[in-house]
C-alpha atoms as a PDB file:
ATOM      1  CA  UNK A   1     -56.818 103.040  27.421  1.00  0.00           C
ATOM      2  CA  UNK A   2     -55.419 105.000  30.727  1.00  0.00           C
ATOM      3  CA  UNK A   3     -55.747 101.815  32.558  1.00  0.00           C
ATOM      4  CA  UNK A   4     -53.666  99.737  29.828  1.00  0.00           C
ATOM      5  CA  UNK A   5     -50.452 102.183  29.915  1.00  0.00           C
ATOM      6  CA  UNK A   6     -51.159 101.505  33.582  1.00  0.00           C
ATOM      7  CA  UNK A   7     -49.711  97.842  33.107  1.00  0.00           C
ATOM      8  CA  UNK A   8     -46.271  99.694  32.682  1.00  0.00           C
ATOM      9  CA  UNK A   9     -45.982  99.726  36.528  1.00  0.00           C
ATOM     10  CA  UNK A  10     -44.565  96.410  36.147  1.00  0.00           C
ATOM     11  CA  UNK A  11     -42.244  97.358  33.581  1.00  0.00           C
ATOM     12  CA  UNK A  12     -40.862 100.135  35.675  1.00  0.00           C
ATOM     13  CA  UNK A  13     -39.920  97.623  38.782  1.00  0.00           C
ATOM     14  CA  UNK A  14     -38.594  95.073  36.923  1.00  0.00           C
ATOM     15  CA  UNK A  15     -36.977  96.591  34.140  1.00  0.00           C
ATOM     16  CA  UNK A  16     -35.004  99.149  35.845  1.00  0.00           C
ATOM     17  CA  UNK A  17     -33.961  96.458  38.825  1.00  0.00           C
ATOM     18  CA  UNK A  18     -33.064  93.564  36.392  1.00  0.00           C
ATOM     19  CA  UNK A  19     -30.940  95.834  34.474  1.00  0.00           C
ATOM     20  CA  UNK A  20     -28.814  96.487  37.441  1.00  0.00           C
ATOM     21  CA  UNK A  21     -28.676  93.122  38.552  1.00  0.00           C
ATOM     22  CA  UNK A  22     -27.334  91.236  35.208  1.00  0.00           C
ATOM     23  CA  UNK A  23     -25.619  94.121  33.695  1.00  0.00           C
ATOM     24  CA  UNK A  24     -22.220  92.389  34.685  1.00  0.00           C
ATOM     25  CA  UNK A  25     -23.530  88.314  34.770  1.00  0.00           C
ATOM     26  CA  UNK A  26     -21.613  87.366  31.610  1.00  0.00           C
ATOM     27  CA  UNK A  27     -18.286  89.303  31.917  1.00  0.00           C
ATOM     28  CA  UNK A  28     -18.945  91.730  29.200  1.00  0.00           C
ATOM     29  CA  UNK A  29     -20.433  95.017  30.748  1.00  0.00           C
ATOM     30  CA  UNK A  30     -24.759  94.790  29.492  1.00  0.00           C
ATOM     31  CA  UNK A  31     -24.181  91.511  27.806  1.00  0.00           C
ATOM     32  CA  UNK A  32     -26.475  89.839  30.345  1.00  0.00           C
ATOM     33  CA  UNK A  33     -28.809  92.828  30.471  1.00  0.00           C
ATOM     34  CA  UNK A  34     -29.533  92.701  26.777  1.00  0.00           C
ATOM     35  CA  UNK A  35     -30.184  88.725  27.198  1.00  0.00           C
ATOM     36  CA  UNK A  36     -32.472  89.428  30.153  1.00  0.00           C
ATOM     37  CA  UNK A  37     -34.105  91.508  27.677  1.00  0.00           C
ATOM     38  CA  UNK A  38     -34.544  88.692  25.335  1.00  0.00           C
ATOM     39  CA  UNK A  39     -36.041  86.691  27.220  1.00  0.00           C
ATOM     40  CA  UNK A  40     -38.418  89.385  28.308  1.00  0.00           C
ATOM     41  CA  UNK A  41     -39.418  89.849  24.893  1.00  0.00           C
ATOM     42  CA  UNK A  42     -39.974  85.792  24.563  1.00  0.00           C
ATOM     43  CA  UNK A  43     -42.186  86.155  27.393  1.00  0.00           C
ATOM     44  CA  UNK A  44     -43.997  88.762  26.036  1.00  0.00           C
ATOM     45  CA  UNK A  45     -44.286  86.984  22.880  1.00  0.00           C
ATOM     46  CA  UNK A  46     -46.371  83.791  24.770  1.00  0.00           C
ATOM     47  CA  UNK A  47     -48.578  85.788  26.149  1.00  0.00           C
ATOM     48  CA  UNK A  48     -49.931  87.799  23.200  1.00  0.00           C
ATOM     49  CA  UNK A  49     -49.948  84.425  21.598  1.00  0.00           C
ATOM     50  CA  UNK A  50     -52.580  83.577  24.080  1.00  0.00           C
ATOM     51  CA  UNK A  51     -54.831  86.602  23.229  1.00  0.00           C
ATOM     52  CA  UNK A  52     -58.061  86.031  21.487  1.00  0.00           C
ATOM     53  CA  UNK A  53     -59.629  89.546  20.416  1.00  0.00           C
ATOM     54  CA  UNK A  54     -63.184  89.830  19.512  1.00  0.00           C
ATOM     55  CA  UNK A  55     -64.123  89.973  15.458  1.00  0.00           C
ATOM     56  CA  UNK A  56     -63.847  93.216  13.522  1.00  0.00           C
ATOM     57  CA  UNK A  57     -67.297  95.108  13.329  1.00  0.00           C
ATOM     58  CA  UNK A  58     -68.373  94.968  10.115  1.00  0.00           C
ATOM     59  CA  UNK A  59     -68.369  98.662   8.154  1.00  0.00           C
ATOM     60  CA  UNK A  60     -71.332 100.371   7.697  1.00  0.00           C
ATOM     61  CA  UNK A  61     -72.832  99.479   4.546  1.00  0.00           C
ATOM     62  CA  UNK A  62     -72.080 102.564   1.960  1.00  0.00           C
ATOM     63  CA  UNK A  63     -69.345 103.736   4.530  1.00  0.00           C
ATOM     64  CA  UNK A  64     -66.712 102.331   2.498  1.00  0.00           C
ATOM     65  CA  UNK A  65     -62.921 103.306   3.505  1.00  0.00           C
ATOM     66  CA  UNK A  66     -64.557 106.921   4.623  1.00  0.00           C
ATOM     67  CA  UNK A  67     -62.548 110.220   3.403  1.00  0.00           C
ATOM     68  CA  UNK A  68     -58.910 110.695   2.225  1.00  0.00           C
ATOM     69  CA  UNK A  69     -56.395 110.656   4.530  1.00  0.00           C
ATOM     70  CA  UNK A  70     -55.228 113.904   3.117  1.00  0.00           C
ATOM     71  CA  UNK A  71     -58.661 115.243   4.188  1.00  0.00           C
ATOM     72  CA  UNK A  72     -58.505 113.876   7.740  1.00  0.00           C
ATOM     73  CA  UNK A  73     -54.686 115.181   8.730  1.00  0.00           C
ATOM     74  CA  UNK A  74     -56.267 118.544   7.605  1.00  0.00           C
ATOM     75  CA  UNK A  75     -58.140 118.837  10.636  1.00  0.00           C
ATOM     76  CA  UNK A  76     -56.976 121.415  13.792  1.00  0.00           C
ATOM     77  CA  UNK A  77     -58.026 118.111  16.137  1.00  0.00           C
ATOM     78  CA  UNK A  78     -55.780 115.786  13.690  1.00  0.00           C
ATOM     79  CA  UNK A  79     -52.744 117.833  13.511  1.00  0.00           C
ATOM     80  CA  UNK A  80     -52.711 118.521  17.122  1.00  0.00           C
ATOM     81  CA  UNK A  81     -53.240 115.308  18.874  1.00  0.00           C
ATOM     82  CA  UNK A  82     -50.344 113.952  16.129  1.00  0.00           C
ATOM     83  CA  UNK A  83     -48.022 116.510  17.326  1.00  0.00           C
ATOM     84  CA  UNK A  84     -48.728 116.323  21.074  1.00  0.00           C
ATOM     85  CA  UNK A  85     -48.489 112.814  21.304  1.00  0.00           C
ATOM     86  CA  UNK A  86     -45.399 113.520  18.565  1.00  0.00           C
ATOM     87  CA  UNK A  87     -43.536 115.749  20.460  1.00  0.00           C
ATOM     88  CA  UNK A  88     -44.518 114.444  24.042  1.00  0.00           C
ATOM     89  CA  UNK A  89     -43.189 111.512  23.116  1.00  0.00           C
ATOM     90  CA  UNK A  90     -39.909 112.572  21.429  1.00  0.00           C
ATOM     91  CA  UNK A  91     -38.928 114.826  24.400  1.00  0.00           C
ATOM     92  CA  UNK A  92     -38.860 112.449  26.587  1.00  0.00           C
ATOM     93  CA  UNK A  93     -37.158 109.790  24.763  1.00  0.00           C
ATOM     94  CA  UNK A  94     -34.691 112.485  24.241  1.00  0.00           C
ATOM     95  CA  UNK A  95     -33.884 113.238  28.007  1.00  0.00           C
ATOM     96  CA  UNK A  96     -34.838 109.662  29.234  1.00  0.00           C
ATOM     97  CA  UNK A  97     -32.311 107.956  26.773  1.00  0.00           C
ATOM     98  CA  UNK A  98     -29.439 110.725  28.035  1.00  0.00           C
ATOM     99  CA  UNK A  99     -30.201 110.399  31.901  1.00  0.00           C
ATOM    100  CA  UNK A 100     -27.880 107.576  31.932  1.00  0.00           C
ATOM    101  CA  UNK A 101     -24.909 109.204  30.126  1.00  0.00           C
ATOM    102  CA  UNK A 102     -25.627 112.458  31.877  1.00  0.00           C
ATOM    103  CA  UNK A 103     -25.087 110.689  35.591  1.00  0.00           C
ATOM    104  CA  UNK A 104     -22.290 108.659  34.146  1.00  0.00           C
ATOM    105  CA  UNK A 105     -20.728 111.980  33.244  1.00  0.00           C
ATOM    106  CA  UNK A 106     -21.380 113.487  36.513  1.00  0.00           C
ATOM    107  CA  UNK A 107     -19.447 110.025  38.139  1.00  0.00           C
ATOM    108  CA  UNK A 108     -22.719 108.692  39.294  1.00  0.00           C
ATOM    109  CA  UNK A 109     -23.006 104.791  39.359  1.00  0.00           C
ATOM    110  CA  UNK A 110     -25.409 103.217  37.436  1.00  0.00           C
ATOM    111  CA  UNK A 111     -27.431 101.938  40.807  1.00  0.00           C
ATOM    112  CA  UNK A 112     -28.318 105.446  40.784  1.00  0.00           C
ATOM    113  CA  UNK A 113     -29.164 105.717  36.971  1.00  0.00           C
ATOM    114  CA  UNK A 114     -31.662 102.572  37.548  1.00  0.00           C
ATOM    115  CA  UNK A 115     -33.495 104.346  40.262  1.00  0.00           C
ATOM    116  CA  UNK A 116     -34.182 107.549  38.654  1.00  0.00           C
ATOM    117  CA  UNK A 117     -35.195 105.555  35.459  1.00  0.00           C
ATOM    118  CA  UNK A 118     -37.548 103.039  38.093  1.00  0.00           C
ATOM    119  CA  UNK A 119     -39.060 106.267  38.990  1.00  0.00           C
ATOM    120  CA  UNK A 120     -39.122 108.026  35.483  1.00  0.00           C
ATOM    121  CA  UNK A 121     -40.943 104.538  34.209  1.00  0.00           C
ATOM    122  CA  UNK A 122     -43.367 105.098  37.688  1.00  0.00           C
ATOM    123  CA  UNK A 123     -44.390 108.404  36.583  1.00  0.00           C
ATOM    124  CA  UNK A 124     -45.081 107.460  33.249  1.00  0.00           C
ATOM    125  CA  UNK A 125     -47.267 104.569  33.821  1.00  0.00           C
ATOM    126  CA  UNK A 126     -48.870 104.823  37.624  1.00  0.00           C
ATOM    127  CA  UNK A 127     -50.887 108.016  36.758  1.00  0.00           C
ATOM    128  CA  UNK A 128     -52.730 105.639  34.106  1.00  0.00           C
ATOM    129  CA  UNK A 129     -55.389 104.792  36.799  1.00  0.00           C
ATOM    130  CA  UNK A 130     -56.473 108.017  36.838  1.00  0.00           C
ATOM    131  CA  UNK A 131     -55.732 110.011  33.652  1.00  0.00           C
ATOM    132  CA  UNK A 132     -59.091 108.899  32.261  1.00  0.00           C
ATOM    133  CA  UNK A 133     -61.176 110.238  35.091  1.00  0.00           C
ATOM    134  CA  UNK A 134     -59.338 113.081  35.098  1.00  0.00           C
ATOM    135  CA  UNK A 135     -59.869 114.142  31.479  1.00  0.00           C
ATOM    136  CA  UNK A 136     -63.600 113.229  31.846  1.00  0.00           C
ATOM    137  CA  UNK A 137     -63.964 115.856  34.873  1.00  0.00           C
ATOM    138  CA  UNK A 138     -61.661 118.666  33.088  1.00  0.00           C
ATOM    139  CA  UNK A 139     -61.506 118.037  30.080  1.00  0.00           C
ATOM    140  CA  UNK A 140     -58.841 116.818  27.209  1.00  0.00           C
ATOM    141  CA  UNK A 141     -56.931 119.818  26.378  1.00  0.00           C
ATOM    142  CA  UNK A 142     -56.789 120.812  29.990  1.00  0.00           C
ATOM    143  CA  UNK A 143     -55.212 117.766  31.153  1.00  0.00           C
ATOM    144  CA  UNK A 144     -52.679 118.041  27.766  1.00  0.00           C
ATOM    145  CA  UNK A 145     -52.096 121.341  29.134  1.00  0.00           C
ATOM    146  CA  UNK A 146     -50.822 120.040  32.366  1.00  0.00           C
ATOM    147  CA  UNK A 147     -48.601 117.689  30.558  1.00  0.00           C
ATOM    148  CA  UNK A 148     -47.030 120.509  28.547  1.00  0.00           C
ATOM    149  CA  UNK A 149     -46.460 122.454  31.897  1.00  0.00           C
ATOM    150  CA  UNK A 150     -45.180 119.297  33.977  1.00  0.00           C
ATOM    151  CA  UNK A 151     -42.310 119.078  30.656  1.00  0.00           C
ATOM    152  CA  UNK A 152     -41.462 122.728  31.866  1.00  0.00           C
ATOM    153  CA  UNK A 153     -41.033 121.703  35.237  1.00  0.00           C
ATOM    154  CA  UNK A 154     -38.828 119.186  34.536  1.00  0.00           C
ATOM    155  CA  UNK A 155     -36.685 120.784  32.115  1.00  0.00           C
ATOM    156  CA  UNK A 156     -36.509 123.788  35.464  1.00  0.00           C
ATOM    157  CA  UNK A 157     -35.550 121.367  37.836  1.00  0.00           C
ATOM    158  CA  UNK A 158     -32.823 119.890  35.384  1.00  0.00           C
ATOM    159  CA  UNK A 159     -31.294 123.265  34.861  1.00  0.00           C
ATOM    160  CA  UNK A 160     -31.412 123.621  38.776  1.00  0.00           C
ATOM    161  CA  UNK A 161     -28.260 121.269  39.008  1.00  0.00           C
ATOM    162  CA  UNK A 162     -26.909 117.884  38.375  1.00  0.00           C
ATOM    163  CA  UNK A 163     -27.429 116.010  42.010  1.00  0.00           C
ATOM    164  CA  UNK A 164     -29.177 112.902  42.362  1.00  0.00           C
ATOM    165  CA  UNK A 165     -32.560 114.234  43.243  1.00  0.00           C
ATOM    166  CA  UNK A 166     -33.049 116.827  40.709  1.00  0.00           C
ATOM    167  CA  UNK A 167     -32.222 113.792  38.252  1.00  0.00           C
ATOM    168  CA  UNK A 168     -34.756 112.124  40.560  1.00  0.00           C
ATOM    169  CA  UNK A 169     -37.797 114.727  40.391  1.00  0.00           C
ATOM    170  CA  UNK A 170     -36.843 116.017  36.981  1.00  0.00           C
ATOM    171  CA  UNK A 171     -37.519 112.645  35.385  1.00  0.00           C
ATOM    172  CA  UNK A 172     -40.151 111.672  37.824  1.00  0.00           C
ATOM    173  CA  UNK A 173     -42.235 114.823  36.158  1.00  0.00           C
ATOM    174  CA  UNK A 174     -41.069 113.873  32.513  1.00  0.00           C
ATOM    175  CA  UNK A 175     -42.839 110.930  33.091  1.00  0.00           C
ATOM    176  CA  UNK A 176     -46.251 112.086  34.300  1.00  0.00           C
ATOM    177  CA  UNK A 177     -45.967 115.147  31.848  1.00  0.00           C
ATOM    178  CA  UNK A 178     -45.570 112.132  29.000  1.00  0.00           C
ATOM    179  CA  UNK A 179     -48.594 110.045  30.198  1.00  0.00           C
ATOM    180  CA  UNK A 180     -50.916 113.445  30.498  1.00  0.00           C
ATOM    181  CA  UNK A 181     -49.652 114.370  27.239  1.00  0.00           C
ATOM    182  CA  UNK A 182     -49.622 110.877  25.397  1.00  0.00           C
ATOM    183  CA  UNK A 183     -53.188 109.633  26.826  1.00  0.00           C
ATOM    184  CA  UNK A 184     -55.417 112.953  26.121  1.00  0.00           C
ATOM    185  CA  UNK A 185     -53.327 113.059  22.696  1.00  0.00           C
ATOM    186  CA  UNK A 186     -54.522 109.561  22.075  1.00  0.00           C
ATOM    187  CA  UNK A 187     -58.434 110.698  23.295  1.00  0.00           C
ATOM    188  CA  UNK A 188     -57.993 114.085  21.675  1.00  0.00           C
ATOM    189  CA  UNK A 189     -57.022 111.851  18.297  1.00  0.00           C
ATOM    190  CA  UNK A 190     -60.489 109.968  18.124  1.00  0.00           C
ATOM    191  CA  UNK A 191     -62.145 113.129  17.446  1.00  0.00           C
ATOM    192  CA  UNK A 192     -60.607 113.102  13.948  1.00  0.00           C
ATOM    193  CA  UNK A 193     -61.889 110.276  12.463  1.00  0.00           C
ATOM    194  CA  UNK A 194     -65.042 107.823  11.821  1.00  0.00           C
ATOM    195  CA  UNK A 195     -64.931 104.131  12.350  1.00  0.00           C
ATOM    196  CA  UNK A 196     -64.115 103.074   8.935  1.00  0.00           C
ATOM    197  CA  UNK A 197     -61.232 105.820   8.352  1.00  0.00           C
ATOM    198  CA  UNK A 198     -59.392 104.472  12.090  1.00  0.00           C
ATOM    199  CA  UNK A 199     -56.829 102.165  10.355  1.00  0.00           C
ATOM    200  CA  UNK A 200     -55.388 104.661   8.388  1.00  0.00           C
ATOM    201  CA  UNK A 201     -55.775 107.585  10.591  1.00  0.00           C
ATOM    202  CA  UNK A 202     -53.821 105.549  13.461  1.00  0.00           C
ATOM    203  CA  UNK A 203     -51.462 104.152  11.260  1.00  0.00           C
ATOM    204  CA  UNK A 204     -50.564 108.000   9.749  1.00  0.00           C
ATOM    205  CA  UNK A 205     -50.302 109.226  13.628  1.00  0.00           C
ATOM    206  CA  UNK A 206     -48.417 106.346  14.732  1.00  0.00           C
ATOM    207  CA  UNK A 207     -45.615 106.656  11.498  1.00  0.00           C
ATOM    208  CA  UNK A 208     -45.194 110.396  12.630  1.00  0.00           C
ATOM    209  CA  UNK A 209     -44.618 109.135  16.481  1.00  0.00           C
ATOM    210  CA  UNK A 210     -42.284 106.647  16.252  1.00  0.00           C
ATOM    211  CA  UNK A 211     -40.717 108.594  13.225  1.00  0.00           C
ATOM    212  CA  UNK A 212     -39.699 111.517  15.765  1.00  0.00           C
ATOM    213  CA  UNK A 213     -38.842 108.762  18.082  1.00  0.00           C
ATOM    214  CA  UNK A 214     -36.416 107.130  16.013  1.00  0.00           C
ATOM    215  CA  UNK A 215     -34.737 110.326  15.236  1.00  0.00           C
ATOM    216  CA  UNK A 216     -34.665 111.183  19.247  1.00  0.00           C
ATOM    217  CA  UNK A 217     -33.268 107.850  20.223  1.00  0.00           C
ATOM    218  CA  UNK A 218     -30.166 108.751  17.291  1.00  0.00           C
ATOM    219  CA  UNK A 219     -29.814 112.334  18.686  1.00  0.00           C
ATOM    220  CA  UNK A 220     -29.586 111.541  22.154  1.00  0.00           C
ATOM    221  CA  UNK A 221     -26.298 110.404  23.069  1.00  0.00           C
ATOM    222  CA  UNK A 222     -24.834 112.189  20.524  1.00  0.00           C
ATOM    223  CA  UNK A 223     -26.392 115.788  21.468  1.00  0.00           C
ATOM    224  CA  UNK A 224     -25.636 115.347  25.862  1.00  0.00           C
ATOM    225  CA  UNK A 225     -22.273 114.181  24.905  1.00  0.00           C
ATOM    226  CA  UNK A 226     -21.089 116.524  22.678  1.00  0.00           C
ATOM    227  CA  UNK A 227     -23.550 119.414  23.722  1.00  0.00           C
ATOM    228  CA  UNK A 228     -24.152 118.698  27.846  1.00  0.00           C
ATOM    229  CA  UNK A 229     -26.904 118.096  29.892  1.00  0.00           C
ATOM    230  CA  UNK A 230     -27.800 121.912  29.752  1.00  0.00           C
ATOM    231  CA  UNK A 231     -28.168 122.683  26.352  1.00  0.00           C
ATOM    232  CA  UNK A 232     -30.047 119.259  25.441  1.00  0.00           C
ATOM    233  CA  UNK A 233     -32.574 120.461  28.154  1.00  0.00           C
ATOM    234  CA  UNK A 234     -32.632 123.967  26.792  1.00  0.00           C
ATOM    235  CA  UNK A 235     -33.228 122.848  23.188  1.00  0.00           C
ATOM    236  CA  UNK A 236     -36.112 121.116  24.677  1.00  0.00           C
ATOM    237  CA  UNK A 237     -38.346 123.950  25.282  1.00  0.00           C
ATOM    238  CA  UNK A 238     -38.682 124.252  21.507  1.00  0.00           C
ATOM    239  CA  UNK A 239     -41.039 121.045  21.314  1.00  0.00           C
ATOM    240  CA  UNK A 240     -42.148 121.625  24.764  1.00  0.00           C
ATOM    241  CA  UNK A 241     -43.629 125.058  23.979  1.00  0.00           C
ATOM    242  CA  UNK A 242     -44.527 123.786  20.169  1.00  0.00           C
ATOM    243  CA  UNK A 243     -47.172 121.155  21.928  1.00  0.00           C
ATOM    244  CA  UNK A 244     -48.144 124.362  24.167  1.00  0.00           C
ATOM    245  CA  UNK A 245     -48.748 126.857  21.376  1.00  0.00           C
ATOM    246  CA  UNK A 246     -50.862 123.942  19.535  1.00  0.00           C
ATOM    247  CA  UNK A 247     -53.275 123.495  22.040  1.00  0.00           C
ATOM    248  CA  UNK A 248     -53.772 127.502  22.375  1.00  0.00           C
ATOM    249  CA  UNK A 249     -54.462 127.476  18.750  1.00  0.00           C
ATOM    250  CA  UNK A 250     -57.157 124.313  18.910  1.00  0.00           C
ATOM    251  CA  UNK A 251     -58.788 125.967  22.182  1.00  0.00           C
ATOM    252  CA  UNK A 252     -59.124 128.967  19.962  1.00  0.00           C
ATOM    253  CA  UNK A 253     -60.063 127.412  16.938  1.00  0.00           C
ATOM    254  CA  UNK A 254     -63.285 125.641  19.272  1.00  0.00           C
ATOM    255  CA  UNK A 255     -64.038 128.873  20.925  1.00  0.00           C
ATOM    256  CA  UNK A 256     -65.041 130.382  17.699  1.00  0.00           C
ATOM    257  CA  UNK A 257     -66.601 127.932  16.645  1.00  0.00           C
ATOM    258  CA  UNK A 258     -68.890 127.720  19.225  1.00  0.00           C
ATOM    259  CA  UNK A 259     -69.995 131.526  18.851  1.00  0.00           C
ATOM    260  CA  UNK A 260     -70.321 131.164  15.613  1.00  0.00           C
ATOM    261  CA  UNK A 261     -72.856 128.757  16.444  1.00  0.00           C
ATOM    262  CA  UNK A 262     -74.267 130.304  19.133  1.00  0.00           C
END
């Protein structure tokens, strides 16, 4: 799975780069960006037409569809992988999707806004080849941890000022605090459900993800524009320190547990 969001390193070259280089190619300002995206996606689309996945394993017999999915969003491990991969996600759609306007604001050009969103991209996607290992050696709600606390740093060094590097380095961490956060969310998730109960269980996880994403992507340019670049990064450390506070409850919850076993 870390490997797979490790594909994204192409995405962050190209994306960033071929933005930049056909935002003006048809006269109107993005027009050629947007059809450089289409053709992207047509790409995209021939290649997962060539993809043959192996068959379904048949269920269990008397598994059936497994328990309710009221029953498994009950669950500590449920209801905090959903909001750490929830909120990780939403906070940094939130300041990714504003960068732009923020260095626009600030009289930046946009060659500028396409590097610090190459290097965002980078530290999203490069530390895939070695998330995994690292939450096999510390653990999953360690290296969650890490993500929560990388979001803090970023949101610091965006307060710091509004220069090209702390645009650089804030969104540089954003990213890596997103991939820590996003992959041991997604391992953290498979703790919550059996085999047979995965459709649903993804599917429920996945509506509340792209459900705080979509709601995000609307607030963005609306909040740095009317609000500024400070106050969208201080109403971040709500979510930010909601994700934290979650994981010190499910570390707790497990400690018990375990002397109540012992």
């Amino acid at each position: 799975m870390s490997l797979v969001l490790a594909g994204g390193l192409i995405g962050a070259v190209i994306g960033p780069n071929l933005a930049n280089h056909t935002r003006e190619a048809m006269g109107a300002p993005f027009m050629g960006s947007y059809l450089a995206l289409a053709l992207v996606a047509l790409v995209s689309m021939a290649v997962m037409a060539g993809i043959r996945f192996p068959p379904e394993p048949a269920n269990k017999a008397g598994a059936g569809g497994g328990r309710a999915l009221g029953e498994i969003m009950r669950q500590p491990v449920f209801i905090v992988s959903t909001l750490g991969a929830a909120l990780g996600y939403g906070v940094m759609n939130l300041l990714m999707a504003a960068t732009p306007l923020a260095m626009d604001v600030c009289g930046m050009p946009f060659s500028d806004a396409a590097l610090v969103l190459e290097w965002h991209v980078i530290g999203m996607f490069a530390p895939g080849f070695f998330t995994g290992h690292l939450i096999k050696r510390f653990g999953v709600l360690q290296i969650m941890g890490v993500g929560v606390a990388l979001n803090f740093a970023c949101i610091a060094v965006a307060l710091s000022g509004q220069d090209l590097h702390q645009f650089l380095i804030g969104l540089f961490l954003l990213g890596v605090g997103w991939n820590f956060l996003f992959t041991g969310s997604t391992t953290l998730a498979m703790e919550a459900y059996r085999p047979e109960e995965k459709d649903k269980a993804q599917a429920a996880i996945n509506f509340v993800v792209f459900a705080v994403m979509a709601v995000t992507s609307f607030a963005s340019g609306a909040l740095v524009t009317t609000q500024g670049w400070a106050l969208l990064n201080l109403g971040s450390l709500l979510p930010v320190g909601l994700s934290g506070a979650a994981l010190v409850w499910l570390a707790l919850q497990r400690r018990r547990a375990a002397e109540r076993g012992a």
